[in-house]
PDB file of N, CA and C in Angstrom:
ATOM      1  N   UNK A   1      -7.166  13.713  -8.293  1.00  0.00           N
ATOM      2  CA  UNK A   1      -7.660  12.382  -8.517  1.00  0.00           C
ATOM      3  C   UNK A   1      -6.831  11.413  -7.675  1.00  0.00           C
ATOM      4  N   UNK A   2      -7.624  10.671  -7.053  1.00  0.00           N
ATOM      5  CA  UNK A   2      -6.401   9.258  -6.236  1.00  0.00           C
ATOM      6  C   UNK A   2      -7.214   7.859  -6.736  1.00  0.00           C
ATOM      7  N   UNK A   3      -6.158   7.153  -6.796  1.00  0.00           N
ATOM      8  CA  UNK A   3      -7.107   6.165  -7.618  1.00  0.00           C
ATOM      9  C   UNK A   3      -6.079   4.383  -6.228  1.00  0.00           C
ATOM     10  N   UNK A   4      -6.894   4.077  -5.502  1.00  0.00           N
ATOM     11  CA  UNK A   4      -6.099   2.818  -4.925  1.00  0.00           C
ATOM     12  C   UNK A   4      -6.098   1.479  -5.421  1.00  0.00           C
ATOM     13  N   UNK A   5      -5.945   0.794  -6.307  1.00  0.00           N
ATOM     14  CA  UNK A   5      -6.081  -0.575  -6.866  1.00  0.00           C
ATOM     15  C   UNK A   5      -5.543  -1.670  -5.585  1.00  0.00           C
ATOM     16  N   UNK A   6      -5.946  -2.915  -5.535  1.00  0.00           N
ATOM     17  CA  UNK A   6      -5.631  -3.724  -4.266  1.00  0.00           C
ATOM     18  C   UNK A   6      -5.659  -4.806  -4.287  1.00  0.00           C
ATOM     19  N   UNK A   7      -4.674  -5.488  -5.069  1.00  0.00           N
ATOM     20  CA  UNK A   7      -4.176  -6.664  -5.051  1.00  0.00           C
ATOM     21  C   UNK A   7      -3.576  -7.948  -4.295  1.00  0.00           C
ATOM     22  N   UNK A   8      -3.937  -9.314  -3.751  1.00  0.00           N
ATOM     23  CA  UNK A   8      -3.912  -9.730  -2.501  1.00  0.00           C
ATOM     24  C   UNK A   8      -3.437 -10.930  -3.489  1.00  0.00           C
ATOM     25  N   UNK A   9      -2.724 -11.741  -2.926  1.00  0.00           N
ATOM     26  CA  UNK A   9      -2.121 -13.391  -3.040  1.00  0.00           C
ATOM     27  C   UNK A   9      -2.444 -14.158  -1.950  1.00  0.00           C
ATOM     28  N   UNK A  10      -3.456 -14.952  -1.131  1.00  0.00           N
ATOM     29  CA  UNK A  10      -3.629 -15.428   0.196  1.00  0.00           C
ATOM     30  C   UNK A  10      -2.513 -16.938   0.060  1.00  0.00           C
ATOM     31  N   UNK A  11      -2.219 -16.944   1.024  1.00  0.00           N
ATOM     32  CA  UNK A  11      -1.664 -18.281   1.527  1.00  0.00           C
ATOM     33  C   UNK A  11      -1.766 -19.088   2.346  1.00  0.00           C
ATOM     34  N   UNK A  12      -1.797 -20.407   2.944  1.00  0.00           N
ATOM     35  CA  UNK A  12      -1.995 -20.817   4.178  1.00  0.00           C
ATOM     36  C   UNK A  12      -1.526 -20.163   5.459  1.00  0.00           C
ATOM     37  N   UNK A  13      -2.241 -20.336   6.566  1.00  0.00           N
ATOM     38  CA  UNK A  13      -1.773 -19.745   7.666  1.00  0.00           C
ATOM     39  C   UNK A  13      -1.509 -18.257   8.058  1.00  0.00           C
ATOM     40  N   UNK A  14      -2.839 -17.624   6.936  1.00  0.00           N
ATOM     41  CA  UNK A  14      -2.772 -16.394   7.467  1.00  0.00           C
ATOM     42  C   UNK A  14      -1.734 -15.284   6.521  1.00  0.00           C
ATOM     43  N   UNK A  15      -0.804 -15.921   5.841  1.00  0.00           N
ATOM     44  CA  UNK A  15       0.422 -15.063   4.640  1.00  0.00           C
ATOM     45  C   UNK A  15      -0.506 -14.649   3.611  1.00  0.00           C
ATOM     46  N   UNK A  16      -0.041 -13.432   3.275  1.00  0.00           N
ATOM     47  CA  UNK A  16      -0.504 -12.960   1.979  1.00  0.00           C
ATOM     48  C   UNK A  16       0.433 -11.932   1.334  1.00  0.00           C
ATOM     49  N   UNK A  17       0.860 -12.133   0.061  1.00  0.00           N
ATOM     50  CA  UNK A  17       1.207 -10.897  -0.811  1.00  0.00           C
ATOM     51  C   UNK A  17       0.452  -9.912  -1.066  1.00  0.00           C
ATOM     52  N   UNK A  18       0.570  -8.727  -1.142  1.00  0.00           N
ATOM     53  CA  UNK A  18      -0.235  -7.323  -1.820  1.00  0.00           C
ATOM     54  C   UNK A  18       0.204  -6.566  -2.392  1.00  0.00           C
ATOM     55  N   UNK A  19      -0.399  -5.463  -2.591  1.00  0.00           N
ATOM     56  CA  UNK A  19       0.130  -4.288  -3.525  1.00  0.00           C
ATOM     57  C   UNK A  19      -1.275  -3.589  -3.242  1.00  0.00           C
ATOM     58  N   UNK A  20      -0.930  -2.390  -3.139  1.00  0.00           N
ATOM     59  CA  UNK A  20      -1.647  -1.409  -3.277  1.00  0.00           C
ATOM     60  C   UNK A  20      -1.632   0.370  -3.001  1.00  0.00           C
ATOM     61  N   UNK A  21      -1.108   0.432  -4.350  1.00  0.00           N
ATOM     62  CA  UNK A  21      -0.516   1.531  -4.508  1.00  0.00           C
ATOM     63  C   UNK A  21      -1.761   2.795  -4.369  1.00  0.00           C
ATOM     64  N   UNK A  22      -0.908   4.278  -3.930  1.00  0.00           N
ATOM     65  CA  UNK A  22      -1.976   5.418  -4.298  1.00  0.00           C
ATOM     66  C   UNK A  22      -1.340   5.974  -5.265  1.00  0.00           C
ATOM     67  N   UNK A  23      -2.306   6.000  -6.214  1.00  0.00           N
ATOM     68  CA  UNK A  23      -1.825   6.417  -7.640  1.00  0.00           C
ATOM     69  C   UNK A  23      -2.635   8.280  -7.288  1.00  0.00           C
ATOM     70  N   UNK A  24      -1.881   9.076  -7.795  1.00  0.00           N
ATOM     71  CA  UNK A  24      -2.758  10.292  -7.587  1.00  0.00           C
ATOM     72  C   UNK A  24      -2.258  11.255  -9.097  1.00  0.00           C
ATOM     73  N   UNK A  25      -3.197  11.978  -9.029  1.00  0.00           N
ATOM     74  CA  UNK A  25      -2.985  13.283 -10.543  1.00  0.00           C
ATOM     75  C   UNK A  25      -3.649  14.523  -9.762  1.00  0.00           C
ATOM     76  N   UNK A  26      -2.594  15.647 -10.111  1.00  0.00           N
ATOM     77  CA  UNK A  26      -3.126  16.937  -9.758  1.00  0.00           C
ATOM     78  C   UNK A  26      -3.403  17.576 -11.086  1.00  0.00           C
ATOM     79  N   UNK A  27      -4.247  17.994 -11.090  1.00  0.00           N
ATOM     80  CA  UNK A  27      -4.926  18.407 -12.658  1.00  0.00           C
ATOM     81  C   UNK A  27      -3.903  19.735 -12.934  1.00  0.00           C
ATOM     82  N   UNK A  28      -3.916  20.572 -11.757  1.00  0.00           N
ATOM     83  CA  UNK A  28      -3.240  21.848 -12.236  1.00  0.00           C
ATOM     84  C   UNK A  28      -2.054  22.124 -12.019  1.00  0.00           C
ATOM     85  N   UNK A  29      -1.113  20.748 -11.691  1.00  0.00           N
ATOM     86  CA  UNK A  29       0.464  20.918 -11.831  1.00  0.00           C
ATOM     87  C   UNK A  29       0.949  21.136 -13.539  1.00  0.00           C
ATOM     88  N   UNK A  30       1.827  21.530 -13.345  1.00  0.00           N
ATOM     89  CA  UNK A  30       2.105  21.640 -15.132  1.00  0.00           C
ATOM     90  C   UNK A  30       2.491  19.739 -15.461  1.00  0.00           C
ATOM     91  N   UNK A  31       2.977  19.564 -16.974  1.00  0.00           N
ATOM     92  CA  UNK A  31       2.333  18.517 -17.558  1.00  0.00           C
ATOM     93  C   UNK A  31       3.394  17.172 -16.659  1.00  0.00           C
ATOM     94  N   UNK A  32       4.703  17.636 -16.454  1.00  0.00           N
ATOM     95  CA  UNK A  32       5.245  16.283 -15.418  1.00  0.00           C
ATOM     96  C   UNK A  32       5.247  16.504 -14.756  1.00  0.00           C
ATOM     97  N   UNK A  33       4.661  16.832 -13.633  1.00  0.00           N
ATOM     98  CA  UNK A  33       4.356  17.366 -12.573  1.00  0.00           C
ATOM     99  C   UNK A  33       3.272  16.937 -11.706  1.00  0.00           C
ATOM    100  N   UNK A  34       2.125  16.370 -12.823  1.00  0.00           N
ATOM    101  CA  UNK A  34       0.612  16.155 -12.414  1.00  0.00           C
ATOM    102  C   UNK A  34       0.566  14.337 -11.936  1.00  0.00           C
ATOM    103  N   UNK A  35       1.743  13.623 -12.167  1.00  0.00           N
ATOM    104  CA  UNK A  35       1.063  12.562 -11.733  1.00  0.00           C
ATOM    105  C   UNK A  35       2.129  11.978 -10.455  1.00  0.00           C
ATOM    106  N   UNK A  36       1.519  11.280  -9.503  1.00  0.00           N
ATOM    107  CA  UNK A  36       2.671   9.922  -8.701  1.00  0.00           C
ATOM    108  C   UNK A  36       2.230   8.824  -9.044  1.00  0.00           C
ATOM    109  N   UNK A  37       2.853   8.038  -9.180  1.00  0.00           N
ATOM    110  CA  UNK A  37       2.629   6.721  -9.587  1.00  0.00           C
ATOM    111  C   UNK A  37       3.278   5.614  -9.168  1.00  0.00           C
ATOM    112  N   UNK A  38       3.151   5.011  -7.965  1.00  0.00           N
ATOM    113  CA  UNK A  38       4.034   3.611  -7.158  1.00  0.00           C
ATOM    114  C   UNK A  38       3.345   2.361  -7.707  1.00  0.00           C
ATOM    115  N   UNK A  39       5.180   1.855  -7.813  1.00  0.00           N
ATOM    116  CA  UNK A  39       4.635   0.235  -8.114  1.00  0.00           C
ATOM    117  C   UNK A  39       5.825  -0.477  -7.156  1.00  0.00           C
ATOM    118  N   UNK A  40       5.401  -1.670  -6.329  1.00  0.00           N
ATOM    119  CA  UNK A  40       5.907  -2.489  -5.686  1.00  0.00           C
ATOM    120  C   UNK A  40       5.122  -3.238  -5.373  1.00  0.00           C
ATOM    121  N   UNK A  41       5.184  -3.751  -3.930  1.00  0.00           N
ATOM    122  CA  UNK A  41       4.333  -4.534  -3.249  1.00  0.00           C
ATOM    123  C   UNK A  41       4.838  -4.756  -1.899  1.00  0.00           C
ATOM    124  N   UNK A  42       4.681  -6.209  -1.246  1.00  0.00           N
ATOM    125  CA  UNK A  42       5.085  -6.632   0.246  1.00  0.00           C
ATOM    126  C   UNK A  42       4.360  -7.253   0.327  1.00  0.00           C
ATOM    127  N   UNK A  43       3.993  -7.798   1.676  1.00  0.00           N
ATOM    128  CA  UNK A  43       3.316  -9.003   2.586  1.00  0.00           C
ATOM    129  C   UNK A  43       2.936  -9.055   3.865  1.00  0.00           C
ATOM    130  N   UNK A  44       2.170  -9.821   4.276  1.00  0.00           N
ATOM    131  CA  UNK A  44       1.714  -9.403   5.869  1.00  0.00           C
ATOM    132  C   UNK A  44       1.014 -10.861   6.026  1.00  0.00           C
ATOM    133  N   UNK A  45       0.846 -10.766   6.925  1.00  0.00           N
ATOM    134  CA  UNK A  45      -0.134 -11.628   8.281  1.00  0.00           C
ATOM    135  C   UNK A  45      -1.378 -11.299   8.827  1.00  0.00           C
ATOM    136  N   UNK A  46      -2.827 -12.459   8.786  1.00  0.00           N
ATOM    137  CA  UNK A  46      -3.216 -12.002   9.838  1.00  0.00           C
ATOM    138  C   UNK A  46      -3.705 -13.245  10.663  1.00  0.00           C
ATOM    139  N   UNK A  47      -3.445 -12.810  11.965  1.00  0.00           N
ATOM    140  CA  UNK A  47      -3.394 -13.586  13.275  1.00  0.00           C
ATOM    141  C   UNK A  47      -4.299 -13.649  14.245  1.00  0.00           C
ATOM    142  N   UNK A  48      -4.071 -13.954  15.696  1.00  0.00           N
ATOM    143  CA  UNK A  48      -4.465 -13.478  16.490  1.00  0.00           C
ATOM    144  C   UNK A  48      -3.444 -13.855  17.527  1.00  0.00           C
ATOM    145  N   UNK A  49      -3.990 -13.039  18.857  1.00  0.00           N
ATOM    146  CA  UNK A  49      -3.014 -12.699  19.673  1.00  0.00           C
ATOM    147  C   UNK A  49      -3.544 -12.634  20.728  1.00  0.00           C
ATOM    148  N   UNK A  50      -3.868 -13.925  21.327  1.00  0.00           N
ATOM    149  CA  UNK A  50      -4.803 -14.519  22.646  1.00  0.00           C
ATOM    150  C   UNK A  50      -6.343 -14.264  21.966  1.00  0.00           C
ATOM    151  N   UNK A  51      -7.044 -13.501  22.137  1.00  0.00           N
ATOM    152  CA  UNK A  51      -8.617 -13.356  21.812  1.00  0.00           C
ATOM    153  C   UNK A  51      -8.295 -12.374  20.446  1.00  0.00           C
ATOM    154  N   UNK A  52      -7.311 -11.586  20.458  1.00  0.00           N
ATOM    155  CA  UNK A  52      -7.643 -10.430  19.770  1.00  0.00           C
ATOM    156  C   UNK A  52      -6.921 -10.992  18.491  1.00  0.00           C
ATOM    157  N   UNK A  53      -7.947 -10.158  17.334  1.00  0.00           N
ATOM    158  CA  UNK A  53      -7.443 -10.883  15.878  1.00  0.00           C
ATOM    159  C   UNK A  53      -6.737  -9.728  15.223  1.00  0.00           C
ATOM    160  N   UNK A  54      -5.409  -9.746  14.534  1.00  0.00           N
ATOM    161  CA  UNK A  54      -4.893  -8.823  14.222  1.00  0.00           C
ATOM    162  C   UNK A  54      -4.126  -9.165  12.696  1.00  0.00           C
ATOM    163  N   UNK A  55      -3.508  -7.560  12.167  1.00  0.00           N
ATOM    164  CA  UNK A  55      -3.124  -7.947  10.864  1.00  0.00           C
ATOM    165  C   UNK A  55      -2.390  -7.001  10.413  1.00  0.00           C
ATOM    166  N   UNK A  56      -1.167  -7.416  10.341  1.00  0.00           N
ATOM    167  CA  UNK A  56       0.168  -6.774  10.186  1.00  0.00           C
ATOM    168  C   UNK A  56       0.654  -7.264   8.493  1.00  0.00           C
ATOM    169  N   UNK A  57       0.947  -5.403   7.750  1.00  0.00           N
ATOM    170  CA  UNK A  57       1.543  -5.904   6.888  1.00  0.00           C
ATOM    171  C   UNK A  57       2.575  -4.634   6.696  1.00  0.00           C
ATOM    172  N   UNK A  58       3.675  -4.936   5.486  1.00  0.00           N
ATOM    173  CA  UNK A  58       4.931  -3.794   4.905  1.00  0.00           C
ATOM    174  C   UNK A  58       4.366  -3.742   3.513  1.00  0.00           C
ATOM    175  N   UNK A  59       4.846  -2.926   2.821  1.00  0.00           N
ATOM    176  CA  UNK A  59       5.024  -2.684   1.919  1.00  0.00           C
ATOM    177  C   UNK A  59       5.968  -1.468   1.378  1.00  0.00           C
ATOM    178  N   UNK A  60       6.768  -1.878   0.442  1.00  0.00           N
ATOM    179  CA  UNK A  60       7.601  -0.800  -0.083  1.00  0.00           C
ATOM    180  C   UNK A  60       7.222  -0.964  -1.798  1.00  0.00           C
ATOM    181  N   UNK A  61       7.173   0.916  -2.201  1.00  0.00           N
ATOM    182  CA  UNK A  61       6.735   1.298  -3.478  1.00  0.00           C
ATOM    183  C   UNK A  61       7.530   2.390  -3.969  1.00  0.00           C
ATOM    184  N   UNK A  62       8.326   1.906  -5.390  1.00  0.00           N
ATOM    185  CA  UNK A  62       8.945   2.578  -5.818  1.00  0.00           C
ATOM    186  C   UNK A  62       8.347   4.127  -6.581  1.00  0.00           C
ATOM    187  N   UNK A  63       8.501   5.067  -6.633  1.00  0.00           N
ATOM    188  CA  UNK A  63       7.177   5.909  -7.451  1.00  0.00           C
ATOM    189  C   UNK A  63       8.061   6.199  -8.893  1.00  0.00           C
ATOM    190  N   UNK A  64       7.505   5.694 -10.125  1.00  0.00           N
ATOM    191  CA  UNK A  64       7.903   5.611 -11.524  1.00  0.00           C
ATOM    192  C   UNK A  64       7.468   6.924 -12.185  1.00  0.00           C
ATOM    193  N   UNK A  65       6.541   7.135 -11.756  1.00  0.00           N
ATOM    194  CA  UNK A  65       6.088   8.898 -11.965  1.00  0.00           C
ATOM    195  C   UNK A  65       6.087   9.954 -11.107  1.00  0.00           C
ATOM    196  N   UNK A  66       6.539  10.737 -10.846  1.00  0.00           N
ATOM    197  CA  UNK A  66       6.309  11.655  -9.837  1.00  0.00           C
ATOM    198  C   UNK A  66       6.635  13.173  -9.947  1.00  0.00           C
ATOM    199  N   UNK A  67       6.475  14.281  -9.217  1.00  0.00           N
ATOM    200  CA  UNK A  67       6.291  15.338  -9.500  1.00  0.00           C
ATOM    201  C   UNK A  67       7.658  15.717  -8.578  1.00  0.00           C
ATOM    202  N   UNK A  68       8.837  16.812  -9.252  1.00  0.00           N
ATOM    203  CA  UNK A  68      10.110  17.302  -8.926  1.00  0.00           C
ATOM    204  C   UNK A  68      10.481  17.260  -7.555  1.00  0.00           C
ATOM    205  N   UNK A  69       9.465  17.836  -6.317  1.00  0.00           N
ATOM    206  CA  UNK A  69       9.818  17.410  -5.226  1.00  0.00           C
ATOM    207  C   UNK A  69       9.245  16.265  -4.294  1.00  0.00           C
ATOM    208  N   UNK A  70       8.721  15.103  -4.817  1.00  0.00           N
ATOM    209  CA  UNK A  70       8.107  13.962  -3.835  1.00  0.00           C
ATOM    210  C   UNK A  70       9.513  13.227  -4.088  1.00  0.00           C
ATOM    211  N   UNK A  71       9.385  12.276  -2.872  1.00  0.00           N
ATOM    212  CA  UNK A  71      10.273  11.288  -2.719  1.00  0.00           C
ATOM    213  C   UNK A  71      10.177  10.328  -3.827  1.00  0.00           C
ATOM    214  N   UNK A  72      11.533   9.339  -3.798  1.00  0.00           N
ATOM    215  CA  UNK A  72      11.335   8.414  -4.592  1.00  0.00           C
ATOM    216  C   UNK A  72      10.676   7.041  -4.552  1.00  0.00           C
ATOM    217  N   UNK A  73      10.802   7.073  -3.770  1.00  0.00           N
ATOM    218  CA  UNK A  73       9.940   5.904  -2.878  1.00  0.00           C
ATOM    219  C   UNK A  73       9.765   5.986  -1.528  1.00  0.00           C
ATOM    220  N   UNK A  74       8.623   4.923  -1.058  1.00  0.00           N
ATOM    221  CA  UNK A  74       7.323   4.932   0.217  1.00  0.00           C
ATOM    222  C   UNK A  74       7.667   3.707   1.130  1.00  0.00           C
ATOM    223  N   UNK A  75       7.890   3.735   2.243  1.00  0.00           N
ATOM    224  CA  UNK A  75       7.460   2.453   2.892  1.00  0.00           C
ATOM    225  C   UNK A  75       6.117   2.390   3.932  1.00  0.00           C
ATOM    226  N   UNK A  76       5.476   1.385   3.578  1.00  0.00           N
ATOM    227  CA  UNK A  76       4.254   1.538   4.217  1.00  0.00           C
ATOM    228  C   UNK A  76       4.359   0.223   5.383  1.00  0.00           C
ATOM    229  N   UNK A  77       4.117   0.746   6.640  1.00  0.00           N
ATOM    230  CA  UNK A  77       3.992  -0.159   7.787  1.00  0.00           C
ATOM    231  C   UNK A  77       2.603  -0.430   8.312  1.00  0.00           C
ATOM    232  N   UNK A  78       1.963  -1.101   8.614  1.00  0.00           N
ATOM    233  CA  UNK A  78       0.535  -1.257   8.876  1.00  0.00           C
ATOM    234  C   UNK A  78       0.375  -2.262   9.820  1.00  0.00           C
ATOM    235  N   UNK A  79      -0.349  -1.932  10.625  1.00  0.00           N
ATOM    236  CA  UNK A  79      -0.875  -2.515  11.829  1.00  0.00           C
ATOM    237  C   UNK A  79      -2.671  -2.419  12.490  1.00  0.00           C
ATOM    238  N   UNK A  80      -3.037  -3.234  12.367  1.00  0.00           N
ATOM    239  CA  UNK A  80      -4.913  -3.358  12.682  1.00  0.00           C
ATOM    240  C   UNK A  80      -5.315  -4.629  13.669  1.00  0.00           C
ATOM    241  N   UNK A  81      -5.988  -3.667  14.370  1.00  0.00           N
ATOM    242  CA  UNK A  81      -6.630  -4.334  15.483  1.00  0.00           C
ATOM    243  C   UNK A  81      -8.030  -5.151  14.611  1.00  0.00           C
ATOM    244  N   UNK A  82      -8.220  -6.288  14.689  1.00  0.00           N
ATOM    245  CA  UNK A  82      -9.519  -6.752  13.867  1.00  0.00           C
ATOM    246  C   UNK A  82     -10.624  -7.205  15.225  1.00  0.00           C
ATOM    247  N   UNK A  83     -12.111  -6.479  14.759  1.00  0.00           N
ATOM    248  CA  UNK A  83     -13.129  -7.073  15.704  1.00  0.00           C
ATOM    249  C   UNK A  83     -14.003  -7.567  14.898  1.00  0.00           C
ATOM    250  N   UNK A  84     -13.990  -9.112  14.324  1.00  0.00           N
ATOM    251  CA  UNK A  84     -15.103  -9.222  13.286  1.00  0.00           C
ATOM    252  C   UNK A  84     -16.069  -9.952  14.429  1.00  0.00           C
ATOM    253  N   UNK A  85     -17.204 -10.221  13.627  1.00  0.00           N
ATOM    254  CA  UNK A  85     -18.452 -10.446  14.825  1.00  0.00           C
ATOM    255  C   UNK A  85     -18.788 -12.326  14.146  1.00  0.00           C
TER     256      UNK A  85
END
């Protein structure tokens, strides 16, 4: 099961807060074992950059549930080229 929830704060000029964790469950790990579960958040931008519109964000997520060998926490870097019409 993966479940993504996606939470946004907009601000002037393009700033925004988020969160959006991948929550996942493996049905057939034994019983603490079966879930990850991150909670944090971060922030990003989106811009442009002469013609081209773009949108940069971080995020770091601590994981409060997790199975014996995943990490303890994620950092997520993100970068998108935007072509809206």
């Amino acid at each position: 099961m993966l479940v993504q929830p996606f939470i946004n704060y907009n601000f002037p000029r393009g700033w925004y807060l988020t969160s959006s964790p991948i929550i996942t469950a493996n049905w057939k790990a034994p019983g603490s074992e079966q879930w990850t579960v991150p909670m944090g958040g971060g922030g990003g931008r989106a811009f442009r950059l002469g013609s081209q519109a773009i949108n940069v964000q971080m995020q770091a997520l601590g994981n409060v549930a997790r199975p014996h060998d995943a990490g303890d926490w994620t950092l997520r870097v993100q970068f998108q080229l935007l072509f809206p019409k």
